[in-house]
Protein backbone atom coordinates (compact mmCIF):
# COMPACT_ATOMS: atom_id res chain seq x y z
CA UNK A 1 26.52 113.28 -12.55
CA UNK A 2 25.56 109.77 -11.69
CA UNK A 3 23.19 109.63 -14.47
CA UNK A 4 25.97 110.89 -16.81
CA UNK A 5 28.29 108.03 -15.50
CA UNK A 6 25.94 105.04 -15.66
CA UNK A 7 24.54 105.94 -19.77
CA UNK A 8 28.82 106.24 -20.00
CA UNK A 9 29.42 103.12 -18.74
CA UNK A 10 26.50 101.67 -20.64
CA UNK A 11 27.96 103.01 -23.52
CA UNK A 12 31.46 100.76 -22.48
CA UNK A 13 29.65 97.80 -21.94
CA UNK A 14 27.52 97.45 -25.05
CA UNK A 15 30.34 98.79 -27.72
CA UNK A 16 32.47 95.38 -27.24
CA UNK A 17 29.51 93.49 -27.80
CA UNK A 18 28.41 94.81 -30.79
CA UNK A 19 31.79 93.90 -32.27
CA UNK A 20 31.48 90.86 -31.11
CA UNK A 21 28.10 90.28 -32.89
CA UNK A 22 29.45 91.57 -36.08
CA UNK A 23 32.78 89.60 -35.73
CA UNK A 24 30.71 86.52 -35.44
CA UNK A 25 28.49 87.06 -38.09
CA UNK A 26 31.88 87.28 -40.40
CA UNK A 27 32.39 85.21 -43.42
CA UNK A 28 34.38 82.23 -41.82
CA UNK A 29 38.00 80.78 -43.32
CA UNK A 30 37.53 77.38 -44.91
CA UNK A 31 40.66 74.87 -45.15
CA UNK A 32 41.26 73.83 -48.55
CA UNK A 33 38.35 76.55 -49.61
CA UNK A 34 38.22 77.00 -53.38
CA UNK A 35 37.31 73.43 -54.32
CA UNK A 36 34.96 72.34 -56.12
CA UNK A 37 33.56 68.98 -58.24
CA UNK A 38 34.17 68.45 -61.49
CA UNK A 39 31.78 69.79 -63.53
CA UNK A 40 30.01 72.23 -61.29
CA UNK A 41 29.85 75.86 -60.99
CA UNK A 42 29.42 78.29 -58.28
CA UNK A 43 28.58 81.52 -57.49
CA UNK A 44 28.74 83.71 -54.03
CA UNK A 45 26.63 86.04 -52.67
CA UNK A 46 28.21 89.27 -53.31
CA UNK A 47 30.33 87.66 -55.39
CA UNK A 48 32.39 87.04 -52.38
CA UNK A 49 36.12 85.06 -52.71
CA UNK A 50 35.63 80.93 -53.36
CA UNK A 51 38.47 80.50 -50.94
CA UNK A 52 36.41 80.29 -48.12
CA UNK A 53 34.07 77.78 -49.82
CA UNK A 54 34.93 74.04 -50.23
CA UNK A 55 32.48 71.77 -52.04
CA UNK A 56 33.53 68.36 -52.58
CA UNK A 57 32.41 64.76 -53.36
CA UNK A 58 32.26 62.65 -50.37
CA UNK A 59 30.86 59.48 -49.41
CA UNK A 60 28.57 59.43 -53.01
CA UNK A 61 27.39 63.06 -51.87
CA UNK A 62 28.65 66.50 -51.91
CA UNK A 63 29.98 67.85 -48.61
CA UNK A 64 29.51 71.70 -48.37
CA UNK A 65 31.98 73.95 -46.19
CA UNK A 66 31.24 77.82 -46.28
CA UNK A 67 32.49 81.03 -45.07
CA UNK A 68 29.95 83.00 -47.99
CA UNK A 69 26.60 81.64 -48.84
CA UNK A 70 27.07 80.26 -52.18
CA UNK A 71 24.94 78.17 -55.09
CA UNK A 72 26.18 75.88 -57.14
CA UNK A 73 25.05 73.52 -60.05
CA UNK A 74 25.88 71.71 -63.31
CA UNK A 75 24.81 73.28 -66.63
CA UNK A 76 23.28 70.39 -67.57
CA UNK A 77 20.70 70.43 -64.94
CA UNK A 78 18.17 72.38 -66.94
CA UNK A 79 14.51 70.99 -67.40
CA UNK A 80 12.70 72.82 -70.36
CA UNK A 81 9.08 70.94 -69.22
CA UNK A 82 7.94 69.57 -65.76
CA UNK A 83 10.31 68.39 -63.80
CA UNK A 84 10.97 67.20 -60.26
CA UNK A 85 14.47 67.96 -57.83
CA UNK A 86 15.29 65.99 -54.55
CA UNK A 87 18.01 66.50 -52.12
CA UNK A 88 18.49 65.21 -48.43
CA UNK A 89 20.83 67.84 -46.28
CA UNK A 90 22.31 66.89 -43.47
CA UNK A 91 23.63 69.74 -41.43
CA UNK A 92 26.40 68.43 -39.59
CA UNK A 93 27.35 71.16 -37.36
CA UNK A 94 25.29 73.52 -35.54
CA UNK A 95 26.09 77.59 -36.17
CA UNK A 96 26.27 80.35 -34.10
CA UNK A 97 22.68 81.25 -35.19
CA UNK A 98 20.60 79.80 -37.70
CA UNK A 99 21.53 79.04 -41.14
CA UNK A 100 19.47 78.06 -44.26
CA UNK A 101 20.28 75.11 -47.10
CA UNK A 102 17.97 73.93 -49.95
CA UNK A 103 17.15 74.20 -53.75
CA UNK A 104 16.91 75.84 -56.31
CA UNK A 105 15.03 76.25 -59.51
CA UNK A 106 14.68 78.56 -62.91
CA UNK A 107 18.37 79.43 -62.56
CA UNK A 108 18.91 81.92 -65.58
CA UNK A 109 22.48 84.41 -66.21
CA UNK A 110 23.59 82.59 -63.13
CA UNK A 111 27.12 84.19 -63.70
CA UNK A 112 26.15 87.63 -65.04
CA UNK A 113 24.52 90.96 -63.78
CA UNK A 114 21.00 89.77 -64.36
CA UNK A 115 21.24 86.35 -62.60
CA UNK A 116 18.01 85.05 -61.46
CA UNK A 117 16.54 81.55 -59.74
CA UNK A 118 13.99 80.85 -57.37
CA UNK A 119 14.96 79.02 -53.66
CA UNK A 120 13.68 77.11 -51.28
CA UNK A 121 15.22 76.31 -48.20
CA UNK A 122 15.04 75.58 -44.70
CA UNK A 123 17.13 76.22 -41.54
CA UNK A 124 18.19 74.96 -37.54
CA UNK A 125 15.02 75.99 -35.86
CA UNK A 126 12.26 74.17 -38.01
CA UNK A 127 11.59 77.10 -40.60
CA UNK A 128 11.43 77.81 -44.02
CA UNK A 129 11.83 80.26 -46.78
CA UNK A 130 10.86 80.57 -50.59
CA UNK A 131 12.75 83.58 -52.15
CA UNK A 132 13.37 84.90 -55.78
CA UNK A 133 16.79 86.39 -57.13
CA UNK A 134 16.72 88.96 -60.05
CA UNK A 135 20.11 90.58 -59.93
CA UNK A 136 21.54 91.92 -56.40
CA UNK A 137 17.95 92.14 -55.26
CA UNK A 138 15.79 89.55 -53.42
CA UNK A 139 12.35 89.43 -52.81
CA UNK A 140 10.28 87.23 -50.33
CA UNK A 141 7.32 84.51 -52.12
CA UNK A 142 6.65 83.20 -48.36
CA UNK A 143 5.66 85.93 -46.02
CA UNK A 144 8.87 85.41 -44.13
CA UNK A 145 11.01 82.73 -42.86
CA UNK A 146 7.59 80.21 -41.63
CA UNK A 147 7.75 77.27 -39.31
CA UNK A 148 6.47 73.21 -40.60
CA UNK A 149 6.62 70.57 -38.38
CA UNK A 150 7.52 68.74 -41.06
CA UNK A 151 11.38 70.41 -40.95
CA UNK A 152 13.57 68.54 -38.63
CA UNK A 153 15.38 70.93 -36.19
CA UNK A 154 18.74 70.53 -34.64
CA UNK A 155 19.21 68.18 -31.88
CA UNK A 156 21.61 68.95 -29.07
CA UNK A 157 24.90 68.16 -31.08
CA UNK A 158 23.44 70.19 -34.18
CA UNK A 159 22.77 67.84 -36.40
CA UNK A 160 19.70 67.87 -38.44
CA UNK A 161 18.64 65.93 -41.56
CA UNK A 162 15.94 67.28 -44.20
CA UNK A 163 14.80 65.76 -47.34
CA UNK A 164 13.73 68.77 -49.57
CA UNK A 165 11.88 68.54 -53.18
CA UNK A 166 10.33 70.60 -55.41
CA UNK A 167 7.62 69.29 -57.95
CA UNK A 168 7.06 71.89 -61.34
CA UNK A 169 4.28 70.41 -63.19
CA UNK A 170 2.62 72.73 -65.72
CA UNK A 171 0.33 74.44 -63.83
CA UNK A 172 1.60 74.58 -60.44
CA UNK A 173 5.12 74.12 -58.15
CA UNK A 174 4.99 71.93 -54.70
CA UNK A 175 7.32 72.37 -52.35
CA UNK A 176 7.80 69.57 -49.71
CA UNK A 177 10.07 68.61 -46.87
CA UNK A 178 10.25 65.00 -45.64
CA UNK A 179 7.60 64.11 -47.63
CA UNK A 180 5.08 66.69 -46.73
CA UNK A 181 3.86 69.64 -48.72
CA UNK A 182 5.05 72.86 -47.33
CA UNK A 183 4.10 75.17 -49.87
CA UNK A 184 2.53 75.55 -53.21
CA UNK A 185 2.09 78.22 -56.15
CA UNK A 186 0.94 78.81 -59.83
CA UNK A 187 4.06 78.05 -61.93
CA UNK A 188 3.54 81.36 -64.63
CA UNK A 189 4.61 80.34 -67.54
CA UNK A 190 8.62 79.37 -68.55
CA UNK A 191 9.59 81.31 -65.07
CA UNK A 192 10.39 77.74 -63.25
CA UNK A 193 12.54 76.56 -66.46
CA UNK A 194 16.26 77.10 -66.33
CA UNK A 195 18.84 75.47 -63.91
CA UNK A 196 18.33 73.67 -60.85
CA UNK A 197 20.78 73.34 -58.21
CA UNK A 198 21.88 73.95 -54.53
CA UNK A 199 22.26 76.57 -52.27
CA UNK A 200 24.03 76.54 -48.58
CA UNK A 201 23.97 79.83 -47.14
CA UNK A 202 27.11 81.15 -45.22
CA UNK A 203 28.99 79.62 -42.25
CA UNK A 204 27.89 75.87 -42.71
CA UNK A 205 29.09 72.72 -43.05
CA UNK A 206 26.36 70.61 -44.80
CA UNK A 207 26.28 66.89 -46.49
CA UNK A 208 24.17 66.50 -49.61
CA UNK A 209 22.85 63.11 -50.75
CA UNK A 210 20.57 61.74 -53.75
CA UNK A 211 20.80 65.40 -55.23
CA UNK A 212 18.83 64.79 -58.38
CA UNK A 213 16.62 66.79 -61.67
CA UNK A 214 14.22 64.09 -63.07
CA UNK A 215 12.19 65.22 -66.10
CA UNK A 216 8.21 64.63 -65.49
């Protein structure tokens, strides 16, 4: 009987926390959501509502407020030879648990079924990830979210500032952080060409500076 009682309570205690968890892991509302610069596009993941997701100039940059994880990008942006993209993110406030921001390159269909880039970006606690799209499937090119010391983390108000690049020459694709190579691989042939642009994943509030596509 006691044994009965205690895996009850048990039961009790841990149901109102796992509601919790999933209650904070919930799409936050944005103020003003549904904004976005002139001349850029966006997409959700999920194709999740833009009224939770606010991207706006500000201060020469782009400030980036999401509920979803979104990308965005201009349709211009879109090498056809080697090329090289640069952005410094600052994450301004710290989330519940960590988030991911960065880059990305060889955006194709990026508003159809079939859409497809390739991202890198890094998050709170010093890691990284390099990931490729091809419709609503994902599929990891770094075995996993890996730490650098070259990513800045989060110091104790959350704040954290990362300069990210990626370098496609015609052989091969660099990515670096700060500076520093963090990862490299053979660029097959016409997969890196297409649209470059940004990502911020969901829940963040991120500033963008010197976001730029410079043709090699």
């Amino acid at each position: 009987m006691d044994i009965r009682l205690a895996l009850a309570t048990l039961a009790l205690m841990t149901t109102p926390l796992s509601a919790q968890q999933k209650m904070a892991d919930m799409d936050k509302p944005v103020e003003g959501g549904g904004q976005l610069p002139a001349g850029w596009s966006a997409r959700t993941d999920k194709d999740a509502a833009m009224t939770n997701v606010k991207i706006a100039p500000m201060g020469g940059g782009i400030h980036a407020t999401t509920g979803p994880a979104v990308i965005f990008w201009r349709e211009a942006d879109a090498p056809a030879t080697a090329f090289h993209t640069v952005a410094t993110f600052t994450q301004t406030k710290a989330p519940e648990h960590p988030e991911a921001y960065g880059l990305f390159i060889g955006g194709k269909d990026l508003k159809g079924a079939g859409q497809s880039y390739t991202y890198f970006v890094v998050r709170q606690d010093g890691m990284f990830l390099i990931r490729a799209r091809e419709g609503a499937t994902t599929k990891n090119i770094t075995t996993g979210w890996t730490a650098n010391d070259a990513i800045v983390k989060k110091d104790d108000a959350g704040k954290a500032t990362n300069k990210l690049e990626i370098l496609v020459g015609k052989d091969k694709v660099t990515f670096s952080a700060n500076g520093k190579e963090v990862f490299s691989m053979p660029a097959a042939a016409g997969a890196m060409n297409g649209i470059v642009g940004l990502r911020v994943n969901h829940n963040l509030d991120v500033h963008i500076d010197g976001f730029g596509v410079h043709k090699m």
